[in-house]
Protein backbone atom coordinates (compact mmCIF):
# COMPACT_ATOMS: atom_id res chain seq x y z
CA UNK A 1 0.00 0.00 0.00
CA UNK A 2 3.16 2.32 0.05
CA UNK A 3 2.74 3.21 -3.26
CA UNK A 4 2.76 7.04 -3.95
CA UNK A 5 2.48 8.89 -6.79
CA UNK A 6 4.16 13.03 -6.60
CA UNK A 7 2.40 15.53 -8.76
CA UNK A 8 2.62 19.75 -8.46
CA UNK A 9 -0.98 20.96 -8.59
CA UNK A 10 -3.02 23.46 -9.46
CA UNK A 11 -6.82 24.16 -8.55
CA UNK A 12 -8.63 26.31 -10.94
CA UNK A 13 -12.11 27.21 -9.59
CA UNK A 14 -14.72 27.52 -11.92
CA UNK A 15 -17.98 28.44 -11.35
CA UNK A 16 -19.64 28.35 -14.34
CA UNK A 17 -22.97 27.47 -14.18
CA UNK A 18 -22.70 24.63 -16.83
CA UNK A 19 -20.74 21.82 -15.95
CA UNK A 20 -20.47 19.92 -19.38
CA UNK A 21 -18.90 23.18 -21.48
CA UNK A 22 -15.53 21.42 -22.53
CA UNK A 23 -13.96 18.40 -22.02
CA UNK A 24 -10.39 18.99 -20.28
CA UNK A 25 -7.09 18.94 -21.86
CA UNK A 26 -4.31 16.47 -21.43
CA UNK A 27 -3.07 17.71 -17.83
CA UNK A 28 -6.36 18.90 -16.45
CA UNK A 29 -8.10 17.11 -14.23
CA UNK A 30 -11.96 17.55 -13.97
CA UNK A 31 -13.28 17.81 -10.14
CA UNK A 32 -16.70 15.81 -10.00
CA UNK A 33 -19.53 15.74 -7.37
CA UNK A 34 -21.54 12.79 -7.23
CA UNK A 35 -24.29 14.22 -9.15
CA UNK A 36 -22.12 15.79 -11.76
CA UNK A 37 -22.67 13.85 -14.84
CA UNK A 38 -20.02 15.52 -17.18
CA UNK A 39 -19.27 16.94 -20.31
CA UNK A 40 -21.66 14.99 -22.70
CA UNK A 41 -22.40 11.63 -20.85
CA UNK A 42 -23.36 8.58 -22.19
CA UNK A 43 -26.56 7.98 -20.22
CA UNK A 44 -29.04 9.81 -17.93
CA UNK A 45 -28.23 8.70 -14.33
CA UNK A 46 -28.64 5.12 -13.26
CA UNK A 47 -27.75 5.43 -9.54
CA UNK A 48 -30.73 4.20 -7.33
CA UNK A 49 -30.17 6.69 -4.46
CA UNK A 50 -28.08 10.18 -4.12
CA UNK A 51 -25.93 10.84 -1.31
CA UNK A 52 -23.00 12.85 -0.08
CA UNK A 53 -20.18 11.63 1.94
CA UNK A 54 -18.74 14.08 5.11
CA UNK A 55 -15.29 15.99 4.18
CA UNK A 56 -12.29 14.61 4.39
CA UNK A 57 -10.67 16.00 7.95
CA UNK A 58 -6.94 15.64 6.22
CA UNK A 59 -5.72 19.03 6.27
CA UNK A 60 -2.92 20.30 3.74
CA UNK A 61 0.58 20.88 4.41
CA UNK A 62 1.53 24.79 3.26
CA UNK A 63 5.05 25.99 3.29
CA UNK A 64 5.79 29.20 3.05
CA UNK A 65 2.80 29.99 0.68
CA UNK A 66 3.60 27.66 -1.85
CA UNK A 67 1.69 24.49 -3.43
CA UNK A 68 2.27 21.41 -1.85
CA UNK A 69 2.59 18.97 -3.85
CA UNK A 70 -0.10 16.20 -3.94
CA UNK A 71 0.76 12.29 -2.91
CA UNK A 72 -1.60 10.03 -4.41
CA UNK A 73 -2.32 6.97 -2.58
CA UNK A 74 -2.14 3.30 -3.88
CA UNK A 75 -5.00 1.45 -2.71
CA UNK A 76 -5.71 -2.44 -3.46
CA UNK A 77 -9.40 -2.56 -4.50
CA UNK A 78 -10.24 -5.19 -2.15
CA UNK A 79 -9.10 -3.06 1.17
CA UNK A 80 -12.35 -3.62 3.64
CA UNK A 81 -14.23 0.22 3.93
CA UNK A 82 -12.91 1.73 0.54
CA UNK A 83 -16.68 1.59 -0.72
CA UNK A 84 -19.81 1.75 0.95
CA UNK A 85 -23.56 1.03 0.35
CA UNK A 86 -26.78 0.34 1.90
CA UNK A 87 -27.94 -3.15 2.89
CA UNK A 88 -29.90 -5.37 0.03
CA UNK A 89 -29.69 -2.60 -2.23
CA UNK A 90 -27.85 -1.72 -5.23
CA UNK A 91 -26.34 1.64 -5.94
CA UNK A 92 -26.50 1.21 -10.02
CA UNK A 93 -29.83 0.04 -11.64
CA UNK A 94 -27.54 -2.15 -13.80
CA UNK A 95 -30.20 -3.61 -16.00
CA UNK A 96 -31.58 -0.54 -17.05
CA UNK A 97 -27.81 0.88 -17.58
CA UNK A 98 -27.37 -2.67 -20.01
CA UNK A 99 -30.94 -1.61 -21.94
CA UNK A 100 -29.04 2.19 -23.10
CA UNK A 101 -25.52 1.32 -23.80
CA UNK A 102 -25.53 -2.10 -25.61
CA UNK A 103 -27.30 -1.44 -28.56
CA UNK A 104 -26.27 0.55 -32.23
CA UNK A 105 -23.72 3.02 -32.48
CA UNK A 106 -23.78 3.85 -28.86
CA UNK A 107 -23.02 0.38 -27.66
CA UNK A 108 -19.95 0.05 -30.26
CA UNK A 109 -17.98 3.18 -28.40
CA UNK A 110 -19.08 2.36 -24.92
CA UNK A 111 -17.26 -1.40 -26.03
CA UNK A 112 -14.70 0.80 -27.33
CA UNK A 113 -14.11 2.89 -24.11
CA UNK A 114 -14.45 0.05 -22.07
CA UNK A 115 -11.91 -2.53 -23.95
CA UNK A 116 -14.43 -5.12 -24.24
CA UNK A 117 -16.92 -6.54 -27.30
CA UNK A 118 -20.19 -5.12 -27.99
CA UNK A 119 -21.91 -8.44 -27.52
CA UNK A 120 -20.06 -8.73 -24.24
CA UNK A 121 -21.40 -5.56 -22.72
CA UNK A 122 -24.59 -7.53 -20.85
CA UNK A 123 -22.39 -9.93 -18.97
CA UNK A 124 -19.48 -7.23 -18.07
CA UNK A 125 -21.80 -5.09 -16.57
CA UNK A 126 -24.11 -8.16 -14.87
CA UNK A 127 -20.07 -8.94 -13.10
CA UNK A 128 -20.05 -5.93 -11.74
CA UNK A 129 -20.88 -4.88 -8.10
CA UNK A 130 -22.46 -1.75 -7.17
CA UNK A 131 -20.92 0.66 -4.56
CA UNK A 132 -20.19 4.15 -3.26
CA UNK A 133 -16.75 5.51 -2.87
CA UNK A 134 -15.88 6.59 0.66
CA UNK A 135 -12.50 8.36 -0.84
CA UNK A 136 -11.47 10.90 -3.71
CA UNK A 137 -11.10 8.93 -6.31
CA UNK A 138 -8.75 9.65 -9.52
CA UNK A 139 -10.19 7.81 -12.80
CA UNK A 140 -9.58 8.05 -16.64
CA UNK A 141 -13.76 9.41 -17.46
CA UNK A 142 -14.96 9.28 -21.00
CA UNK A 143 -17.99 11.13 -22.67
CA UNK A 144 -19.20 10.47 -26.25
CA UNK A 145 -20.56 12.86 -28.56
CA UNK A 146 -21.60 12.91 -32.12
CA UNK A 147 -20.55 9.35 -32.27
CA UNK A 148 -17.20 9.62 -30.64
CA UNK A 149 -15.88 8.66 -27.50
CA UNK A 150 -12.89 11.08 -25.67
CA UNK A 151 -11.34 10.07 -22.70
CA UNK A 152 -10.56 12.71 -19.82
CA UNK A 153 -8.93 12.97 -16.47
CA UNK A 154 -11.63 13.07 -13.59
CA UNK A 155 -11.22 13.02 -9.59
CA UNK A 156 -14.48 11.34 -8.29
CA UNK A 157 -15.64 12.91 -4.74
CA UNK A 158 -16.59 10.41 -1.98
CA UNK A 159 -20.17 9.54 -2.41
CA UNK A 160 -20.30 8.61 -6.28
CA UNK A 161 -21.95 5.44 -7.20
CA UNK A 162 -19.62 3.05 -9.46
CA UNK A 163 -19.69 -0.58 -10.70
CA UNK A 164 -16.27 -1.99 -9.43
CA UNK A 165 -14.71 -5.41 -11.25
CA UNK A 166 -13.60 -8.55 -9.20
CA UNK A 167 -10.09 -7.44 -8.17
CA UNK A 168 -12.30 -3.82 -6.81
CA UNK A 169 -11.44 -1.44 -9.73
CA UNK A 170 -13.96 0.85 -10.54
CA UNK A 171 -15.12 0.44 -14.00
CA UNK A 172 -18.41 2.53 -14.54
CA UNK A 173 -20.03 5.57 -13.08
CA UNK A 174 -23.53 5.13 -12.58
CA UNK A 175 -24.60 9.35 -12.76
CA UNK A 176 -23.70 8.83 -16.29
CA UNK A 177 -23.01 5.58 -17.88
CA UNK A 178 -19.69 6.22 -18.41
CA UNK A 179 -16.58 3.25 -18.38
CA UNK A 180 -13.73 4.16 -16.14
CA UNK A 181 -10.25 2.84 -16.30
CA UNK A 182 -7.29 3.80 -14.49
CA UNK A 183 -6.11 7.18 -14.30
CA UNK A 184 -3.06 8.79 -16.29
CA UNK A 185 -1.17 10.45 -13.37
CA UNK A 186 0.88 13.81 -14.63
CA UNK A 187 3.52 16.10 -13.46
CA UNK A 188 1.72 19.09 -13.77
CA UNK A 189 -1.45 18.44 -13.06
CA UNK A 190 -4.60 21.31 -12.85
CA UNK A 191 -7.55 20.81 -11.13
CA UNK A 192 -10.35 22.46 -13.20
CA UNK A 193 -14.40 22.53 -11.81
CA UNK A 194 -15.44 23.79 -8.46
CA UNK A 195 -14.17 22.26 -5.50
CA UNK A 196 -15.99 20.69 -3.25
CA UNK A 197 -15.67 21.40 0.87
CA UNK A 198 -12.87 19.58 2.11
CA UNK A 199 -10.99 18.78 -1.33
CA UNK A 200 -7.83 18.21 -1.00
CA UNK A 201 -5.04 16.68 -3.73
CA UNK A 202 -3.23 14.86 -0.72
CA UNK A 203 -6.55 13.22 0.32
CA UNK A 204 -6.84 11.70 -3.72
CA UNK A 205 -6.30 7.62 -3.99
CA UNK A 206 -5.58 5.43 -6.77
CA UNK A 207 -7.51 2.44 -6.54
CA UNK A 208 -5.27 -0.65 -7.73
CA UNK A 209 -6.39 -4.08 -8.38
CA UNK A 210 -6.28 -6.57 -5.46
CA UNK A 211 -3.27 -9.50 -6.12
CA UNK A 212 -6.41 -11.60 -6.71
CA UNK A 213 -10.22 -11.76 -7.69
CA UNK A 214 -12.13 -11.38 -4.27
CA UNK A 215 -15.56 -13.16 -3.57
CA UNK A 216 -17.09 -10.40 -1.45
CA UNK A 217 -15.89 -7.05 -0.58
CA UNK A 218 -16.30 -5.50 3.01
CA UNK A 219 -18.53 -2.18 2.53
CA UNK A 220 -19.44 0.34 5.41
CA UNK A 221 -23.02 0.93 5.81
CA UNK A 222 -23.58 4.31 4.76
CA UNK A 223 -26.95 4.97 6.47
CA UNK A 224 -25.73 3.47 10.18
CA UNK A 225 -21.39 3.38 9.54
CA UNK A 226 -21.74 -0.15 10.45
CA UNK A 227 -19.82 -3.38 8.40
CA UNK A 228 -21.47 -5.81 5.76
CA UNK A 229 -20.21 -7.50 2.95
CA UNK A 230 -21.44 -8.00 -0.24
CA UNK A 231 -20.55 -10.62 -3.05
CA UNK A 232 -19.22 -10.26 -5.92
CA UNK A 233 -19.92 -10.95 -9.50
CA UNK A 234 -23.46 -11.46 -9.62
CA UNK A 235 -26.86 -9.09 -10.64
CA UNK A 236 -28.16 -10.06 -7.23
CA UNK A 237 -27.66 -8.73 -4.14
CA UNK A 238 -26.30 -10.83 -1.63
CA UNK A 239 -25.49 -9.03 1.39
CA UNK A 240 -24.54 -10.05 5.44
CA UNK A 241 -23.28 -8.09 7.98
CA UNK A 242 -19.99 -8.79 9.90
CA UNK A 243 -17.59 -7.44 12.37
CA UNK A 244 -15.45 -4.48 12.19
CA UNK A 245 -11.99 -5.50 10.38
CA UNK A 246 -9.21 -6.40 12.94
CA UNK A 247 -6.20 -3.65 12.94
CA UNK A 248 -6.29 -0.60 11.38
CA UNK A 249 -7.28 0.16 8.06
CA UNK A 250 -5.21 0.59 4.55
CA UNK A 251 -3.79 4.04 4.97
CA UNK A 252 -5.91 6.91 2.88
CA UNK A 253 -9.24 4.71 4.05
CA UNK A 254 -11.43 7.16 6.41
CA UNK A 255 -12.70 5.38 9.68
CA UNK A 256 -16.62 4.35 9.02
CA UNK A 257 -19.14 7.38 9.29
CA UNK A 258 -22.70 7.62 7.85
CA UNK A 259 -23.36 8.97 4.71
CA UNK A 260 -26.71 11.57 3.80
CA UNK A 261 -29.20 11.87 1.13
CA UNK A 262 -27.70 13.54 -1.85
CA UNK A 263 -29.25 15.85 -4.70
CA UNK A 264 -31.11 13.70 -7.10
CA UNK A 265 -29.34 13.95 -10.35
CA UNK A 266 -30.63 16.39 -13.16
CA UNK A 267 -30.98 14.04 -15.32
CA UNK A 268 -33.25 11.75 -13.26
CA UNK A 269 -33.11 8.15 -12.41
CA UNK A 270 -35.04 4.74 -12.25
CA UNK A 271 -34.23 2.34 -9.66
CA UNK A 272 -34.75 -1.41 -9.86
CA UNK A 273 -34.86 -1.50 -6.64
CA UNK A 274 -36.23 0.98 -3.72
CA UNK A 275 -37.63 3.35 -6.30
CA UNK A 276 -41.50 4.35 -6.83
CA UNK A 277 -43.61 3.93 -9.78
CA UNK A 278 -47.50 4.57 -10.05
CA UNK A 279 -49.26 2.10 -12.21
CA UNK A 280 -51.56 2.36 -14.27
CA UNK A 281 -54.93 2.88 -12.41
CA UNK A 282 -53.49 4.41 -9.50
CA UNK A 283 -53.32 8.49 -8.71
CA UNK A 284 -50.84 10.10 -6.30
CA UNK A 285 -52.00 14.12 -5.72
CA UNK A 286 -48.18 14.51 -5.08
CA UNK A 287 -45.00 13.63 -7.09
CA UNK A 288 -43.54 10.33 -6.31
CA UNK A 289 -40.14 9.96 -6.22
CA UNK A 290 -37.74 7.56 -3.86
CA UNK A 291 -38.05 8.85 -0.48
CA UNK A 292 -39.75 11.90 -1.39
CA UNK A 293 -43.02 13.75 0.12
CA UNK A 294 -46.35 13.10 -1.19
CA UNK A 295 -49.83 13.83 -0.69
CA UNK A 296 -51.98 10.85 -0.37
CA UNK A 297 -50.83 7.30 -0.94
CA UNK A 298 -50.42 5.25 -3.92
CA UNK A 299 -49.86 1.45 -4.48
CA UNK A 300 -50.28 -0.76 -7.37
CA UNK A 301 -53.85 -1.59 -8.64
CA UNK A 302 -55.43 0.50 -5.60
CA UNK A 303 -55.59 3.70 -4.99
CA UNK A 304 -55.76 5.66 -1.24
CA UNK A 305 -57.01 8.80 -1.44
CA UNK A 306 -57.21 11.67 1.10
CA UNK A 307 -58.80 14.79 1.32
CA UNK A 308 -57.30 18.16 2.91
CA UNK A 309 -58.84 21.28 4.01
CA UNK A 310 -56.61 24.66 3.56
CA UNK A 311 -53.99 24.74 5.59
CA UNK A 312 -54.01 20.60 6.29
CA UNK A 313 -50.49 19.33 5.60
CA UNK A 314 -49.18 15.78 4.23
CA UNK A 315 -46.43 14.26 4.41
CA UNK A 316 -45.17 11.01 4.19
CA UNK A 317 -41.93 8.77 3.17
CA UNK A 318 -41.91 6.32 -0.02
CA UNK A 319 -40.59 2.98 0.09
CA UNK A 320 -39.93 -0.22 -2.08
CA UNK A 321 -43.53 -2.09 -2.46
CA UNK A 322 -45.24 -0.16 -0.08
CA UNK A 323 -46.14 3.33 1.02
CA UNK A 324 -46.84 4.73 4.16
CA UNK A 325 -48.13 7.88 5.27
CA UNK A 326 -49.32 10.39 8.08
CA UNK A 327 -51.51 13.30 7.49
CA UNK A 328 -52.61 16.06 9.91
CA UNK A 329 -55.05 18.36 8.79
CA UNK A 330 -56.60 21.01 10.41
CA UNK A 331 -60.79 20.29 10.54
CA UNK A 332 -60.68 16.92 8.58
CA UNK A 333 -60.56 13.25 8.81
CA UNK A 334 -60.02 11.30 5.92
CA UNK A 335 -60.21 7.19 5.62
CA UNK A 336 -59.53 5.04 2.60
CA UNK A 337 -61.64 2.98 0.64
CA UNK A 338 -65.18 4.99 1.46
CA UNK A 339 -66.09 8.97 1.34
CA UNK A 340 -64.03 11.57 3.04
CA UNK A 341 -65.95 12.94 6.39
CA UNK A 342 -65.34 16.66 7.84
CA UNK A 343 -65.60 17.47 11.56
CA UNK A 344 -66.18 21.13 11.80
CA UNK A 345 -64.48 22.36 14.41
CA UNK A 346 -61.81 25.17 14.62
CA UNK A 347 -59.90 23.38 17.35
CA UNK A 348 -60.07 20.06 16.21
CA UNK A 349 -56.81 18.45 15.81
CA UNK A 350 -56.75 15.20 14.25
CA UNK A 351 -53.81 12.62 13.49
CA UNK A 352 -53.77 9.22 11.48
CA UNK A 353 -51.48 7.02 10.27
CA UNK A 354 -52.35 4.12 7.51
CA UNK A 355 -50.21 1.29 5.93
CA UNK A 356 -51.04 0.31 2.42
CA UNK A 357 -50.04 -2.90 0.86
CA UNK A 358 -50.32 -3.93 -2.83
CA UNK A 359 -52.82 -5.56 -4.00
CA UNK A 360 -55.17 -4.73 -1.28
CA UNK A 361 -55.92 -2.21 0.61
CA UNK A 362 -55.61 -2.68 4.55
CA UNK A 363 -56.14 0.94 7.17
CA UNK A 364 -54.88 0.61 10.36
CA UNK A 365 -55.90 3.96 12.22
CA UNK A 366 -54.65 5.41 15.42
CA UNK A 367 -56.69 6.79 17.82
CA UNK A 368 -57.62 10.78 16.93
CA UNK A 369 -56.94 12.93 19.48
CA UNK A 370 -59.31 16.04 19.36
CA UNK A 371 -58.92 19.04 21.35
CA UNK A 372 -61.97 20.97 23.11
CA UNK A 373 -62.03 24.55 24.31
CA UNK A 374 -62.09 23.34 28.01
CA UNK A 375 -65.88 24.80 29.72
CA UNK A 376 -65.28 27.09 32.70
CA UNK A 377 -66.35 25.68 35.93
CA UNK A 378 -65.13 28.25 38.24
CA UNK A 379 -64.20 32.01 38.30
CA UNK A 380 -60.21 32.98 38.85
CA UNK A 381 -61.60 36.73 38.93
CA UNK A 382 -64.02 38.75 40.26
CA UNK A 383 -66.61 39.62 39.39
CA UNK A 384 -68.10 36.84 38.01
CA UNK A 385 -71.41 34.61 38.56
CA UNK A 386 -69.38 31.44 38.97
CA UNK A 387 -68.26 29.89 42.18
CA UNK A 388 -64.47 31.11 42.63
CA UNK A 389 -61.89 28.55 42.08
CA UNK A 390 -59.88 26.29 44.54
CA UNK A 391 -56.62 27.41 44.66
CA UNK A 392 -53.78 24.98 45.96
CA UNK A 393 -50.75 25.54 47.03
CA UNK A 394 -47.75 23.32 46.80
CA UNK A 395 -45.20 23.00 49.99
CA UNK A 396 -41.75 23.84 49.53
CA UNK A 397 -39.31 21.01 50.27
């Protein structure tokens, strides 16, 4: 792992609004967020879920001013906690990425980029095994355009979503389609793009491939920073959690932390797995989107419906094969399956939750708690015709 790589550097900051004006020259190197697809992509985004990784706490080393110069780190592609992901589910929708890049003219330069046949592109990609990067990544990026395919220099923030190969590589970047191979490293290299918080060149790794194939690589949970593995080389996901790793870990690895919710990607995505879809026959009075807030609650073949007064909110949280949602609403009370009832009543304040399953459609309400302007009983001041009120007094320990 003592591998290092010296290169001077330079960070140009660019904050154009567009991020796919140019591709970069020979010894620039283009900075890119996990939703940053690129200059002219090959696909729309494929990643099933968005999220952002916490900034690296290496600081720089400054002397006098001057650039430091940037050490890359060599790290074996099967080192336990150099990707993450989230338990029984993918980061890549990988069939849907195999529908847009095997076929015509596009699937000839994606072979091309990636150094495989055209008719191979299915089975390469159904090898590979979705993950997130925990580290800075450097990687040779491609986009195609008018038929041709251009290679570029790319440093990949912690938090994208790639397809890594058996020895841990990562070949393909699921935001937009794109193969990866290894990097070029330079002498004078300039960082071009907007930096993200944290960025560092000394924090940058060079993933190498492990000494041999590996079986199952040891991911960090990024929504609880806990251990799993996953298996490799198969469309499936096969996941079980284990221990922590004995000793420390490979130098340039961060310990394990959480990860949050990214920005969707402009472009959109469809998940295979854990995203939502409304079928036909069904009506959401919200947007639907993985994880997202809607109004009402949608499943396939059935539809639950709920009715707001103004100023009634909704909100609720999306899942895989079923939805479930709370409402609160200010003078209404809404079930599923039968007419919408109103309880006029300015202080009324009603909650319910319901769980929807598809296929059927099953309610299961909480109680409603409704509160009354309380009826005076007693008078606190005079004058008044009612009795005057108890008062107590509590003793002082």
């Amino acid at each position: 792992m003592a591998a290092a790589v010296v290169a001077t550097v330079l960070i140009v900051n660019n904050q154009s609004n567009s991020p796919h004006e140019a591709v970069p020259t020979a010894n620039e190197i283009a900075l890119q967020s996990p939703q940053d697809s690129g200059p002219a992509p090959f696909t729309p985004s494929v990643e099933t879920q968005a999220v952002s990784a916490p900034a690296p706490t290496q600081q720089p080393t400054k002397s006098g001013g001057a650039t430091t110069p940037a050490v890359l780190h060599s790290v074996e592609g099967g080192s336990a906690g150099l990707y993450g992901g989230t338990m029984s589910k993918p980061a890549c929708d990988t069939e849907r990425l195999i529908a847009m890049v095997s076929p015509g003219d596009t699937g000839r330069a994606w072979a091309s980029a990636a150094g495989i046949a055209q008719a191979d592109i299915p089975g390469y990609l159904r090898s590979l095994t979705s993950a997130y990067l925990r580290v800075d990544t450097r990687v040779t990026n491609h986009n195609y355009k008018t038929g041709a395919v251009v290679e570029y220099q790319s440093a990949l923030q912690a938090g994208t979503s790639v397809l890594v190969d058996a020895q841990g590589v990562p070949r393909v970047r699921c935001a937009c389609g794109n193969p990866l191979r290894p990097p070029k490293l330079v002498t004078d290299a300039k960082y071009t793009g907007k930096p993200w918080a944290g960025f560092q060149p000394t924090t940058l790794i060079v993933v190498v491939p492990a000494p041999q194939p590996v079986t199952e690589i040891i991911l960090v949970n990024i929504q609880t920073g806990d251990w799993f593995s996953r298996l490799t080389g198969r469309i499936e996901i096969v996941d079980r959690r284990v221990d922590a790793p004995r000793g420390p870990l490979t130098p340039g690895i961060p310990a394990p932390t959480a990860m949050k919710p990214g920005t969707p990607t402009a472009s959109g995505s469809t998940s295979a797995s854990g995203s939502s879809t409304s079928s036909s026959g069904s009506t959401s009075s919200g947007a639907t989107t993985s994880g997202s807030t809607t109004s009402g609650s949608t499943t396939s073949g059935s539809t639950t419906s709920g009715s707001t007064t103004s100023g009634s909110t909704t909100s609720g949280s999306t899942t895989s094969g079923s939805t479930t949602s709370g409402s609160t609403s200010s003078g209404a009370t809404t079930s599923s399956g039968g007419p919408s009832s109103t309880t006029a009543s300015p202080t009324t304040r009603s909650a319910t939750t319901g769980t929807t399953t598809s296929g059927s459609v099953t309610t299961t309400s909480a109680a409603t708690t409704t509160a009354h302007t309380p009826t005076a009983t007693c008078a606190t001041t005079a004058p008044s015709t009612l009795p005057p009120c108890t008062t107590t007094t509590a003793a002082i320990p």
